[in-house]
N, C-alpha and C. Protein backbone atom coordinates (compact mmCIF):
# COMPACT_ATOMS: atom_id res chain seq x y z
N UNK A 1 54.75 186.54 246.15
CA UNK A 1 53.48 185.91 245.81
C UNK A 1 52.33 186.90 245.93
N UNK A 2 52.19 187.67 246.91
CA UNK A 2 51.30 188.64 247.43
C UNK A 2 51.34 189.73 245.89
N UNK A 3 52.41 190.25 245.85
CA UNK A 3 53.20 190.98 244.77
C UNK A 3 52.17 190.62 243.52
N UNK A 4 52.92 189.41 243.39
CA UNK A 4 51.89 189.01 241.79
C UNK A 4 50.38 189.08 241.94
N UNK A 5 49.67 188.31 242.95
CA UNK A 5 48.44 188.18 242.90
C UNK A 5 47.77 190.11 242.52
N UNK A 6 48.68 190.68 243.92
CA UNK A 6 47.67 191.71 243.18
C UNK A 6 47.85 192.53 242.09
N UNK A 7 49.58 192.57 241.51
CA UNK A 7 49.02 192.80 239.70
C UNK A 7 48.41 192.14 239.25
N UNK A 8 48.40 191.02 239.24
CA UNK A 8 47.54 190.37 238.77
C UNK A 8 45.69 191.09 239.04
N UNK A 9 45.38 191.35 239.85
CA UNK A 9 44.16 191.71 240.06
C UNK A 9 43.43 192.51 239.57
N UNK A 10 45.40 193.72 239.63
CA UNK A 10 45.01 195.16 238.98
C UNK A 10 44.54 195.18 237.58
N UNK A 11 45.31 194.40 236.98
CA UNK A 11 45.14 194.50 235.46
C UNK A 11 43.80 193.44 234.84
N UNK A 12 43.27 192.67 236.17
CA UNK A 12 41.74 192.21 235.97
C UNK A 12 40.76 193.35 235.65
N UNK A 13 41.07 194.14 237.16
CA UNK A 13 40.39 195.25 237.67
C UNK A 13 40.26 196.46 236.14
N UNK A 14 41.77 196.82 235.64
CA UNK A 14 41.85 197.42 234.44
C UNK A 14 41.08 197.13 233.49
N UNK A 15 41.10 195.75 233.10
CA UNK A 15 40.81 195.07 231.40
C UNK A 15 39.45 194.91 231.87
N UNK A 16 38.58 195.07 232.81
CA UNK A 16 37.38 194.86 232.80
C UNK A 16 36.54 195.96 233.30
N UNK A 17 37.40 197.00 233.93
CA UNK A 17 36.60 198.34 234.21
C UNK A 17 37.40 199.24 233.35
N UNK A 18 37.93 199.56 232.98
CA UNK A 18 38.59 200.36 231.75
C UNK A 18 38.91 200.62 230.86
N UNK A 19 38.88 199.14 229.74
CA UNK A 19 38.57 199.76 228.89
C UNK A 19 36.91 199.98 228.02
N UNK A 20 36.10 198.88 228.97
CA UNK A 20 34.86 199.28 228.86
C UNK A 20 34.25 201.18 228.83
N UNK A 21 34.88 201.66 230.62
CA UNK A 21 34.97 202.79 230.29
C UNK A 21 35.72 203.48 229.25
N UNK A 22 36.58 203.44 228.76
CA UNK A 22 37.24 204.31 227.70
C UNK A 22 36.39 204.25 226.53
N UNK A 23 36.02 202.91 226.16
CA UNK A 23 35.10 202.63 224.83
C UNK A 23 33.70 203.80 224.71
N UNK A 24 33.33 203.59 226.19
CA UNK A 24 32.12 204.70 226.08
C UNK A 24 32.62 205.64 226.22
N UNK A 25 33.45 206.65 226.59
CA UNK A 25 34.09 207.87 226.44
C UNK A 25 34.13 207.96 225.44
N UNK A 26 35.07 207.52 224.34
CA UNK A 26 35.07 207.99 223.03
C UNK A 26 34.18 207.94 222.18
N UNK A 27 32.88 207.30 222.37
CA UNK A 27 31.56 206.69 221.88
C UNK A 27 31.21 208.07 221.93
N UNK A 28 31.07 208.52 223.30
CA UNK A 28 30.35 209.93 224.06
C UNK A 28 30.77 211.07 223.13
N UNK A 29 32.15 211.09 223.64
CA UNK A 29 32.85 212.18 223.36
C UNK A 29 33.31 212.51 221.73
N UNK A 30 33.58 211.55 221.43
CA UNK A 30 34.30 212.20 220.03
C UNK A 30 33.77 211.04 218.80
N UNK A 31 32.35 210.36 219.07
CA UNK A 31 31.44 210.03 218.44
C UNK A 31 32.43 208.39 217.59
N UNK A 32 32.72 207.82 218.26
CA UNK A 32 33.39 206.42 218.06
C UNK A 32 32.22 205.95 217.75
N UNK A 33 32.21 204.78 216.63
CA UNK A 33 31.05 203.62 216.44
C UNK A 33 30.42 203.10 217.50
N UNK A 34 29.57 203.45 218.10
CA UNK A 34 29.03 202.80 219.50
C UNK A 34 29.00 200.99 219.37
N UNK A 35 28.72 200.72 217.93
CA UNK A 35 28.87 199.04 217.92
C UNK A 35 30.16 198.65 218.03
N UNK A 36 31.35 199.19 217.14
CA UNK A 36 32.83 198.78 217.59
C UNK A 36 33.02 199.03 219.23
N UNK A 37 32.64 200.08 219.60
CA UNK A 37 32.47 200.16 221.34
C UNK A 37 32.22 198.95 221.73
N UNK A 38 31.04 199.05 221.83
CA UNK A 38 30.38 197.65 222.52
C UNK A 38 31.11 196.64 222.17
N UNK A 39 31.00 195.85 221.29
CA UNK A 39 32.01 195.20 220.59
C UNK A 39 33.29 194.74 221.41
N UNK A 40 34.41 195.70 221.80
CA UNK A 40 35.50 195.96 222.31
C UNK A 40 34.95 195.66 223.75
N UNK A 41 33.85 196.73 224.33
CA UNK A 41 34.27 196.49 225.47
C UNK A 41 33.54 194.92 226.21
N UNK A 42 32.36 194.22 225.57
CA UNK A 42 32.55 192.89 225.36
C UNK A 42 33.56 191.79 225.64
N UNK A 43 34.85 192.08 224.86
CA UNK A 43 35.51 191.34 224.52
C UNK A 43 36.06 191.93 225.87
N UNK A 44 36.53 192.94 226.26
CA UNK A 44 37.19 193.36 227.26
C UNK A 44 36.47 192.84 228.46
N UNK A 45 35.26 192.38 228.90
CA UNK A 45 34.72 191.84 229.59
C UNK A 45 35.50 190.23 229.85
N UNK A 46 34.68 189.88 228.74
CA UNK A 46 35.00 188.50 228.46
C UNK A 46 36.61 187.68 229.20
N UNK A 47 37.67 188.58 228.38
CA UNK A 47 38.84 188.59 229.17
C UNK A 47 39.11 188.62 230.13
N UNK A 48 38.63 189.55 230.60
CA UNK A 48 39.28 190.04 232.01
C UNK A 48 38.36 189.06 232.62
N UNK A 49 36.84 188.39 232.51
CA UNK A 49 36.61 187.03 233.84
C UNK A 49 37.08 186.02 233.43
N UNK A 50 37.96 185.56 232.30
CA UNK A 50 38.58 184.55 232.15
C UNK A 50 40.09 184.19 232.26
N UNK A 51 40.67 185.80 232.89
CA UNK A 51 41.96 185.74 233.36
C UNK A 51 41.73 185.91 235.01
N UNK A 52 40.49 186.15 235.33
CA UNK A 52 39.63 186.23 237.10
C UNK A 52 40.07 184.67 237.53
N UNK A 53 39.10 183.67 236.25
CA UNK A 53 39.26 182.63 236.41
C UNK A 53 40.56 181.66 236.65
N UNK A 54 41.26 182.25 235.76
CA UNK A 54 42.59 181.61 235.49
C UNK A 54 43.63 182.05 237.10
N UNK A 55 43.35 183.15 237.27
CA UNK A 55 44.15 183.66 238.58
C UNK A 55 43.17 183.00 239.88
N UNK A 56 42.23 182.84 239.95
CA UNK A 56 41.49 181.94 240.83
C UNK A 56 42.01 180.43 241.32
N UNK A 57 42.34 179.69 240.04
CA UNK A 57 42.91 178.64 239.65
C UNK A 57 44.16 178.88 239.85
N UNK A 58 44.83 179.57 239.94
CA UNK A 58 46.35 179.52 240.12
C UNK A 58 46.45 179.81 241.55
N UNK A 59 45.97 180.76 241.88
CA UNK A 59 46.18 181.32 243.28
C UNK A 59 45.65 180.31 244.70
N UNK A 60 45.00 179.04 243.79
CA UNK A 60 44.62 178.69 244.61
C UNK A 60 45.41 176.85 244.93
N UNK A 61 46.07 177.04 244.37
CA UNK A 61 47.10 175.92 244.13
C UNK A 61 47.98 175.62 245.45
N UNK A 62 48.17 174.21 245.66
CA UNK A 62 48.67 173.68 246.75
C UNK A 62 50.29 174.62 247.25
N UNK A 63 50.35 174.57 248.40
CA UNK A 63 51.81 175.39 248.84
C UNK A 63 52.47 173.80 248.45
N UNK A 64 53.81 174.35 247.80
CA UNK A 64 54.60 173.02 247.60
C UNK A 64 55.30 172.94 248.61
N UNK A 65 55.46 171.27 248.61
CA UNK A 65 56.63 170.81 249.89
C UNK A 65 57.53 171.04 250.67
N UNK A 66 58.13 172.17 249.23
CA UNK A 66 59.67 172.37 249.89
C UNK A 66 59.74 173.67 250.94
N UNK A 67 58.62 173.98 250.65
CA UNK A 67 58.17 175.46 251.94
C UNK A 67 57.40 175.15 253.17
N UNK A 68 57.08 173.80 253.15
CA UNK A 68 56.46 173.39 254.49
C UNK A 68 57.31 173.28 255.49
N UNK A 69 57.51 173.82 256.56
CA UNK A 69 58.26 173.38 257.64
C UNK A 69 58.20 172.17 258.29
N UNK A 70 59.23 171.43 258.94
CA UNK A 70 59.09 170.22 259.52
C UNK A 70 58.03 170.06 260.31
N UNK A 71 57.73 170.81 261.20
CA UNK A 71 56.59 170.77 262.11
C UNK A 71 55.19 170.86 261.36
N UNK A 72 55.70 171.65 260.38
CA UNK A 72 53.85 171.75 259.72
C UNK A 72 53.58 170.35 258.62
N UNK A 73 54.46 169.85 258.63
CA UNK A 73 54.89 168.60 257.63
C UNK A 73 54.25 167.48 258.53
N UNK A 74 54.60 167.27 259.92
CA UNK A 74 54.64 166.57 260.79
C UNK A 74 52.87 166.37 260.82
N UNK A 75 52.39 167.49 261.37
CA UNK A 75 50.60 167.82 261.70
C UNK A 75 50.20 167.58 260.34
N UNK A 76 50.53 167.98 258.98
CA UNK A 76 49.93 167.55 258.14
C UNK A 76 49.80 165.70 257.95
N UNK A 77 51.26 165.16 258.39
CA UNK A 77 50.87 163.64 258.22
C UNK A 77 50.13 162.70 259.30
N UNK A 78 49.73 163.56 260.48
CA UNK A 78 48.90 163.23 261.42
C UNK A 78 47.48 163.56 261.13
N UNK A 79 47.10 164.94 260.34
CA UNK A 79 45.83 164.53 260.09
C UNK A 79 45.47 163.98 258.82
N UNK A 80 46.52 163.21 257.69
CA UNK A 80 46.18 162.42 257.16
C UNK A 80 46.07 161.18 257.50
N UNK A 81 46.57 160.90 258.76
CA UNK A 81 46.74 159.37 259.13
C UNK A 81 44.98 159.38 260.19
N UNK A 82 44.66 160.67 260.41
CA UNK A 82 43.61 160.58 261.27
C UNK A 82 42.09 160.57 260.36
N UNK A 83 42.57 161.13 258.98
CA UNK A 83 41.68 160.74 257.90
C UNK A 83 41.62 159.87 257.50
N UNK A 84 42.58 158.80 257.48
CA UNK A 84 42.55 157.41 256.70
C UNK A 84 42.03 156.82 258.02
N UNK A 85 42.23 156.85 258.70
CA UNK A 85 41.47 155.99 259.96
C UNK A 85 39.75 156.05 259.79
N UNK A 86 39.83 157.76 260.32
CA UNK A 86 37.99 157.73 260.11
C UNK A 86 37.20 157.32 258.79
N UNK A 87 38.12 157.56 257.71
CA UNK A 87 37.60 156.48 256.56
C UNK A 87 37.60 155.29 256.56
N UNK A 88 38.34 154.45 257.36
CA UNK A 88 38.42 153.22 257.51
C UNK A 88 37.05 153.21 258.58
N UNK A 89 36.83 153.56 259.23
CA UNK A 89 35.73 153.33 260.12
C UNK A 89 34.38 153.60 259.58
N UNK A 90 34.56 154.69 258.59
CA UNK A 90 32.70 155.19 257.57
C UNK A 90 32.99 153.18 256.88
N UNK A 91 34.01 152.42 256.45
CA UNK A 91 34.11 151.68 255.30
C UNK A 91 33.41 150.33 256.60
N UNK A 92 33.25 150.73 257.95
CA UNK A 92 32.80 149.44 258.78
C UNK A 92 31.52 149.52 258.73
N UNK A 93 31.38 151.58 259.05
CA UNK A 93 29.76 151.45 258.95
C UNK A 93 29.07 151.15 258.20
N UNK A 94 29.31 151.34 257.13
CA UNK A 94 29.16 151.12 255.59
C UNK A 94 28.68 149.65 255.64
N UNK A 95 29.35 148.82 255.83
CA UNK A 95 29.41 147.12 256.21
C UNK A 95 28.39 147.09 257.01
N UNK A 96 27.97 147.59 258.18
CA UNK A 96 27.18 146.97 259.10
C UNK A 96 25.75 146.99 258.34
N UNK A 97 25.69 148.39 258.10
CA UNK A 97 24.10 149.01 257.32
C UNK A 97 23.72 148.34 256.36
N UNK A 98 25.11 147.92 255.24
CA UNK A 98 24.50 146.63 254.28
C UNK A 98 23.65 145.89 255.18
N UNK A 99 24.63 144.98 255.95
CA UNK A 99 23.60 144.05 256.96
C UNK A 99 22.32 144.37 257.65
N UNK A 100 22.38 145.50 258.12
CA UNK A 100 21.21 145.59 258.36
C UNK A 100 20.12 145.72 257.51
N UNK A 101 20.57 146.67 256.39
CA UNK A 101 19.68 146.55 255.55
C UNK A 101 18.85 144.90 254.91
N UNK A 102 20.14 144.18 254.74
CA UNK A 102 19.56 142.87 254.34
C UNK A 102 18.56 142.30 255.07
N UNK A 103 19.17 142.22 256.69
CA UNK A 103 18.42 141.77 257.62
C UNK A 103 17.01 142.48 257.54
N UNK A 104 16.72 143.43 257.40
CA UNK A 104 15.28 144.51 257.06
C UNK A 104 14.59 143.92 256.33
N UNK A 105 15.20 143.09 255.21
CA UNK A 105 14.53 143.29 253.94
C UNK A 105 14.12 141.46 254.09
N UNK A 106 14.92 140.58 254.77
CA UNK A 106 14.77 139.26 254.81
C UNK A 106 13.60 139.55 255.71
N UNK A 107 13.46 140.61 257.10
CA UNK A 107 12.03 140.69 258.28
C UNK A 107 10.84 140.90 256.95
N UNK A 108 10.94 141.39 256.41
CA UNK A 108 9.61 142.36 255.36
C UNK A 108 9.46 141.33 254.54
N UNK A 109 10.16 140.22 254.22
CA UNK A 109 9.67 139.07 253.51
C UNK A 109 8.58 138.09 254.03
């Protein structure tokens, strides 16, 4: 996993710092269309933050099940059971504040 992410990075790192540079090298050096340059290295921009993006989005994707260990399986369904609780408790406060609110609004009448 480590492996991929950072080819993956490299060839971000490449398609968005290199061939920009190369485009102006040959622009420089051996008098390339500076607009096909630009042009290219543009597009070479463009790419490379929308494969940033795409590897962002991937890399950041849930570890699946079958690699969770029992124990880490275990703590994960304890602090979901400790999340559904404290949501059950915002859903009382929630309830009371209506009331109070009403009650506020019946005093101000």
């Amino acid at each position: 996993m480590v492996r991929t992410s950072l080819l993956t990075a490299l060839c971000i790192i490449l398609i968005g710092f290199g061939v920009p540079t190369v485009c102006v090298y040959f622009s420089v050096m051996y008098q390339f269309n500076s607009l096909v340059a630009g042009i290219i290295a543009l597009l070479a921009l463009i790419v490379a933050g929308i494969l940033a993006i795409i590897g962002i989005a991937i890399g950041s994707e849930e570890v699946p099940s079958e690699t969770i260990k029992p124990s880490e399986r275990e703590k994960l369904n304890l602090f979901r059971a400790h999340q559904r609780a404290t949501l059950e408790e915002l859903d009382d406060i929630i309830e009371v504040l209506k009331e109070i609110k009403d009650v506020l609004k019946s005093a101000q009448e």
